[in-house]
N, C-alpha and C. Protein backbone atom coordinates (compact mmCIF):
# COMPACT_ATOMS: atom_id res chain seq x y z
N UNK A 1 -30.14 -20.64 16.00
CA UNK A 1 -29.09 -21.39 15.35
C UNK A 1 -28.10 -21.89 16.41
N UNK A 2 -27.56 -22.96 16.54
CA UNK A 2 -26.58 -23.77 17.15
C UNK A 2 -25.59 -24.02 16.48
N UNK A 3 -24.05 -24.07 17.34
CA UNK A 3 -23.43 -23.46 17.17
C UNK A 3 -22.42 -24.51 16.22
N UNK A 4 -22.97 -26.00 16.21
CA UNK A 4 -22.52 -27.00 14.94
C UNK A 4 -22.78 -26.32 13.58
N UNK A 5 -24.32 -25.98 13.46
CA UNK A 5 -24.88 -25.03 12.43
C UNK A 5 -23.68 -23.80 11.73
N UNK A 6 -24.14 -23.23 12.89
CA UNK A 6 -22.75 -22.10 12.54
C UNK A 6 -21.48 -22.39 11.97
N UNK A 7 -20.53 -23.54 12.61
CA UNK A 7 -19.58 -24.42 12.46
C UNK A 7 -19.49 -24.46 10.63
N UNK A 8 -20.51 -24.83 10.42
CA UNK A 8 -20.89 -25.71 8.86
C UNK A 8 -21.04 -24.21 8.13
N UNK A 9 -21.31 -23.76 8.42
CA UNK A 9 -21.46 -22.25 7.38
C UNK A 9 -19.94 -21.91 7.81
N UNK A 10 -19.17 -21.71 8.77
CA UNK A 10 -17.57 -21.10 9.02
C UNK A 10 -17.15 -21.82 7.60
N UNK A 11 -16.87 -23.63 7.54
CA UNK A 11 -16.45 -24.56 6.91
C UNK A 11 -16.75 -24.13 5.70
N UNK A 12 -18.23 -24.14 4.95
CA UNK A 12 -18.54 -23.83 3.78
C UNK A 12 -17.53 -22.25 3.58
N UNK A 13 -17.87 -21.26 4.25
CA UNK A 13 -16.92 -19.70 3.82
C UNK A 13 -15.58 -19.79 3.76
N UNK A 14 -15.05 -21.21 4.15
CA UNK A 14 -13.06 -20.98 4.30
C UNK A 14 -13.08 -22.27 3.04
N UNK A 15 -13.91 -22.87 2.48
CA UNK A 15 -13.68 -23.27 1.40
C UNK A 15 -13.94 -22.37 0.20
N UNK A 16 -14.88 -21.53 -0.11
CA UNK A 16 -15.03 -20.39 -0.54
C UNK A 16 -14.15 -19.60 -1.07
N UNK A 17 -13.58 -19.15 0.40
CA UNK A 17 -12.52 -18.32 0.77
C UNK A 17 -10.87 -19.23 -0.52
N UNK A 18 -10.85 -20.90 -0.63
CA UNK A 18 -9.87 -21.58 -0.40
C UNK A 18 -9.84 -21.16 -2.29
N UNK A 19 -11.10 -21.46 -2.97
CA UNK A 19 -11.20 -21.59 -4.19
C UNK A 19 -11.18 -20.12 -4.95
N UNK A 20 -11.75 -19.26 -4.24
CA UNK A 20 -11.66 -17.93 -4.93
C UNK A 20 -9.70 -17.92 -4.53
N UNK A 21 -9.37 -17.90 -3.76
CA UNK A 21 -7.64 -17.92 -3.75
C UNK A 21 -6.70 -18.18 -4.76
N UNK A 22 -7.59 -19.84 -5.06
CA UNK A 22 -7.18 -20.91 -6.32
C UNK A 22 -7.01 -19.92 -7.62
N UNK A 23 -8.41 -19.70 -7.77
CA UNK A 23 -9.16 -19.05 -8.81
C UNK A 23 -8.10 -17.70 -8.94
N UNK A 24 -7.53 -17.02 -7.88
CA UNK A 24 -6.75 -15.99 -8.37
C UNK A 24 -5.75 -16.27 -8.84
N UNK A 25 -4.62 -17.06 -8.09
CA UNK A 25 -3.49 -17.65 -8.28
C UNK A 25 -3.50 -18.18 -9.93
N UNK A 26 -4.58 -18.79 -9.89
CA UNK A 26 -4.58 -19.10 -11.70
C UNK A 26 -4.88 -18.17 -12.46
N UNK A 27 -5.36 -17.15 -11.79
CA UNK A 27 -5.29 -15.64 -13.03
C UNK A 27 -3.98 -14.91 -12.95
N UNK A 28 -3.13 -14.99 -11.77
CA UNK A 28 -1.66 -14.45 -11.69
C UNK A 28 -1.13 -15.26 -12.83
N UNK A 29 -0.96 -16.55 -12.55
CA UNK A 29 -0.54 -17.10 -13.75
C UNK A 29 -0.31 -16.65 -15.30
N UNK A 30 -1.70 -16.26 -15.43
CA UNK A 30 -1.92 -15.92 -16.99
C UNK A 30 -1.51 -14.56 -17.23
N UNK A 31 -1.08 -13.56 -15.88
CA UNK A 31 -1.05 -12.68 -16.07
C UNK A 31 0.35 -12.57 -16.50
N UNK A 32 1.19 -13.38 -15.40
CA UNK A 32 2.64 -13.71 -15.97
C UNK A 32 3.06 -13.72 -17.28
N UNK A 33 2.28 -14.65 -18.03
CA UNK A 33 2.50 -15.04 -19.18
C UNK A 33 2.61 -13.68 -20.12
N UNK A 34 1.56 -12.96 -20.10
CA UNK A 34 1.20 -11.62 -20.63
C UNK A 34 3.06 -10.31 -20.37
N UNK A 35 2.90 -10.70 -18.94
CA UNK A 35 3.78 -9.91 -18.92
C UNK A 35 5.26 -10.01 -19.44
N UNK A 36 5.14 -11.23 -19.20
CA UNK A 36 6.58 -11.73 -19.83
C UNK A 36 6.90 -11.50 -21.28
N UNK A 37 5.44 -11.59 -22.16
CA UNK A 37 5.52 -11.57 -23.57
C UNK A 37 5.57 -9.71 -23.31
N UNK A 38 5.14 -9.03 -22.90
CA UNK A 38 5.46 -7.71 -23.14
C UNK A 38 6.84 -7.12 -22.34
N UNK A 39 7.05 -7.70 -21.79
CA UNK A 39 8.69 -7.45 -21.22
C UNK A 39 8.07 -6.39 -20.13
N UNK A 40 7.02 -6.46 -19.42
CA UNK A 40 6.61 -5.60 -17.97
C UNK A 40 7.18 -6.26 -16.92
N UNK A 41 7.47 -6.00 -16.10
CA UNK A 41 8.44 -6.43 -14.88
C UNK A 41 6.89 -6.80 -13.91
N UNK A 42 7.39 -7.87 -13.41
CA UNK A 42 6.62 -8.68 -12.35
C UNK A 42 5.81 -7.97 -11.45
N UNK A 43 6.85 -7.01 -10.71
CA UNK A 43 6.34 -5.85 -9.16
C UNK A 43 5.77 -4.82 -10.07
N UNK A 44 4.37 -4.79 -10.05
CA UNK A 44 3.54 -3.14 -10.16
C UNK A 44 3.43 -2.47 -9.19
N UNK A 45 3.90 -1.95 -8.20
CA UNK A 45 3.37 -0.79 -7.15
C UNK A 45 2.68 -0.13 -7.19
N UNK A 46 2.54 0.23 -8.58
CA UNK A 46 1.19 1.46 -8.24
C UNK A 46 0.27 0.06 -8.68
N UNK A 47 0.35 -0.78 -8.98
CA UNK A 47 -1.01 -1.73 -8.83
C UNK A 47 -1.12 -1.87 -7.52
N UNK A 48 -0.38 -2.58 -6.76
CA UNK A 48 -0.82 -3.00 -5.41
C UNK A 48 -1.22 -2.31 -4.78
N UNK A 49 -0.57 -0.69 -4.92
CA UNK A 49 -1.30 0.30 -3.96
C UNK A 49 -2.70 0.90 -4.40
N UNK A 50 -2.39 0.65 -5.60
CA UNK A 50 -3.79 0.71 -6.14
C UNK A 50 -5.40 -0.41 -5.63
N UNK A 51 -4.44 -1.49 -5.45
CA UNK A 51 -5.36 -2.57 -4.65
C UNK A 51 -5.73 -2.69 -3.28
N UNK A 52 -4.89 -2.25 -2.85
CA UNK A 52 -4.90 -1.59 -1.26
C UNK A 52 -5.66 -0.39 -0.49
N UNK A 53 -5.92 0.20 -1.99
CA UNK A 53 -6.59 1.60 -1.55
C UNK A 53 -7.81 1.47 -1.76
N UNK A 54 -8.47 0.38 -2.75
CA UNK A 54 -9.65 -0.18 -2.73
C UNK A 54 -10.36 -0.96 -1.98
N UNK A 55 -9.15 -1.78 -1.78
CA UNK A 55 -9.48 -2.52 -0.18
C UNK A 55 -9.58 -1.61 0.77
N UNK A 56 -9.32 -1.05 1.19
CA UNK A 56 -9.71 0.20 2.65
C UNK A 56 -10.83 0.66 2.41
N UNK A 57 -11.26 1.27 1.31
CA UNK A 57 -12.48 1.67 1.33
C UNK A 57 -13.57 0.91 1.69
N UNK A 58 -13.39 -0.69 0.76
CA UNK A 58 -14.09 -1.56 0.79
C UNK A 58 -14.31 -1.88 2.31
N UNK A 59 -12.82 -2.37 3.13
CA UNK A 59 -13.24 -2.40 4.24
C UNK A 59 -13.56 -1.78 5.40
N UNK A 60 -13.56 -0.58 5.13
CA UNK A 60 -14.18 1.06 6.03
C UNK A 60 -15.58 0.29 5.79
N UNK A 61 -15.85 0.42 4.67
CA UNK A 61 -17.94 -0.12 4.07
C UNK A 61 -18.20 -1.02 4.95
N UNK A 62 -17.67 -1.95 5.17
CA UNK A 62 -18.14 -3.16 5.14
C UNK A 62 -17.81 -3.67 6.78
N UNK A 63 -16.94 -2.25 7.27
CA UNK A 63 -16.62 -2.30 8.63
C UNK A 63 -15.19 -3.80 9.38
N UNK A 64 -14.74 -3.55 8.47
CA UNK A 64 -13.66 -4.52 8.60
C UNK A 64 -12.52 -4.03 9.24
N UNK A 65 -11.60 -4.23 10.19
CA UNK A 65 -10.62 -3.82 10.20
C UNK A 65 -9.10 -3.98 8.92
N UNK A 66 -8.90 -2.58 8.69
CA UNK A 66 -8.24 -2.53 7.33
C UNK A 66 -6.91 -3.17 7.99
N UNK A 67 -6.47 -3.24 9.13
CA UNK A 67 -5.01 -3.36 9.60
C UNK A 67 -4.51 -5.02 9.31
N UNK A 68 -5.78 -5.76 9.69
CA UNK A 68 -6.12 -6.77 9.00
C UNK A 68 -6.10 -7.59 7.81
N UNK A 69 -6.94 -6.68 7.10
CA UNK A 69 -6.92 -6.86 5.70
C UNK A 69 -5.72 -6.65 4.82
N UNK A 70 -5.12 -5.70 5.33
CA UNK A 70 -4.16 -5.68 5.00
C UNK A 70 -2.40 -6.60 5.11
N UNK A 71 -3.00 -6.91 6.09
CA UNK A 71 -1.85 -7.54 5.95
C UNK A 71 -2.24 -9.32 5.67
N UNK A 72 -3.79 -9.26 5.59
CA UNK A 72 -3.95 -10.77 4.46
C UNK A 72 -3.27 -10.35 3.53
N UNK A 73 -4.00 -9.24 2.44
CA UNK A 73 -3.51 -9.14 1.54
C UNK A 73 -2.22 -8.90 0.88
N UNK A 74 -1.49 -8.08 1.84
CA UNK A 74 0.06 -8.32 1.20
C UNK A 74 0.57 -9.65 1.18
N UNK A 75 0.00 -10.61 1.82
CA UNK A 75 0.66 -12.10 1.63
C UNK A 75 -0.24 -12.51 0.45
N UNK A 76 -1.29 -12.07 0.12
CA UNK A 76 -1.84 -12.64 -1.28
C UNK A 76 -0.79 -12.30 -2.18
N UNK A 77 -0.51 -10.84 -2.26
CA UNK A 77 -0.06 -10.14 -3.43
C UNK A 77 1.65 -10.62 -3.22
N UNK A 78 2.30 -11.11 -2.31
CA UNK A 78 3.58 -11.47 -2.58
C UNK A 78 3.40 -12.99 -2.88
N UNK A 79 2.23 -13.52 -2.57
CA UNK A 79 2.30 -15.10 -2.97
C UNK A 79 2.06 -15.22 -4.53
N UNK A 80 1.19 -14.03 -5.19
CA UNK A 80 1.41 -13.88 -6.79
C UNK A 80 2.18 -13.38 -7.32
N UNK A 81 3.18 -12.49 -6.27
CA UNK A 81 4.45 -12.02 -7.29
C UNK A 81 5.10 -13.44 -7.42
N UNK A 82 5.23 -14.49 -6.57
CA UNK A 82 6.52 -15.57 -6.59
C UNK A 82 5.93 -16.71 -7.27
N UNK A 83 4.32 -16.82 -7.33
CA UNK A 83 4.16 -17.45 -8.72
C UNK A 83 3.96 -16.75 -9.77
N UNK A 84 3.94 -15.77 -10.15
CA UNK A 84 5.03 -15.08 -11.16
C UNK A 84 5.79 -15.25 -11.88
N UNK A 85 6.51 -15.00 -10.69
CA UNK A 85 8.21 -15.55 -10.94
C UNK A 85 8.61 -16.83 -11.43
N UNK A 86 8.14 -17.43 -10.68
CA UNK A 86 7.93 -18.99 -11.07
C UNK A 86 7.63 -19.35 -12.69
N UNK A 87 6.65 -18.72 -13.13
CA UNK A 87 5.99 -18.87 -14.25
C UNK A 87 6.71 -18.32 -15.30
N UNK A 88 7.66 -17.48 -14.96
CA UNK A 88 8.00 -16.72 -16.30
C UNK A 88 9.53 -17.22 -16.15
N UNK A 89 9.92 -18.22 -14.82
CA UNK A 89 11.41 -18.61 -15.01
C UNK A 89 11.58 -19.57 -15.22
């Protein structure tokens, strides 16, 4: 394989990567909605740490560095608290 080849599979995985993002962000959304009608407050902590602790495992498996992952993911999970926020203000 050459390394344009490769290139085109990176491209295809960070669009991937772009739509599963989408795809969450529009389930925060709905989740907003939910929460708002039940009067649950935006920040779950024990969710996130709950999500965090799955992610480590996941990425121990899968040989990822968690230090990493982690700190993608806290910018996922504060980019859905503030559309959230957004949504329910």
């Amino acid at each position: 394989m050459d390394i344009e080849s490769l290139r085109k599979e990176i491209d295809q995985v960070d669009k991937e990567i772009l739509s599963l993002f989408a795809k969450r962000m529009k389930i925060s959304k709905q989740i907003a909605k939910i929460k708002q009608k039940s009067g649950e407050k935006i920040i779950s902590t024990k969710r996130e740490e709950d999500i965090l602790s799955k992610l480590k495992k996941l990425s121990v498996k899968k040989g990822l560095n968690f230090t990493f992952i982690s700190s993608v993911f806290n910018l996922i999970l504060k980019e859905s608290r503030d559309i959230q926020k957004k949504e329910i203000s």
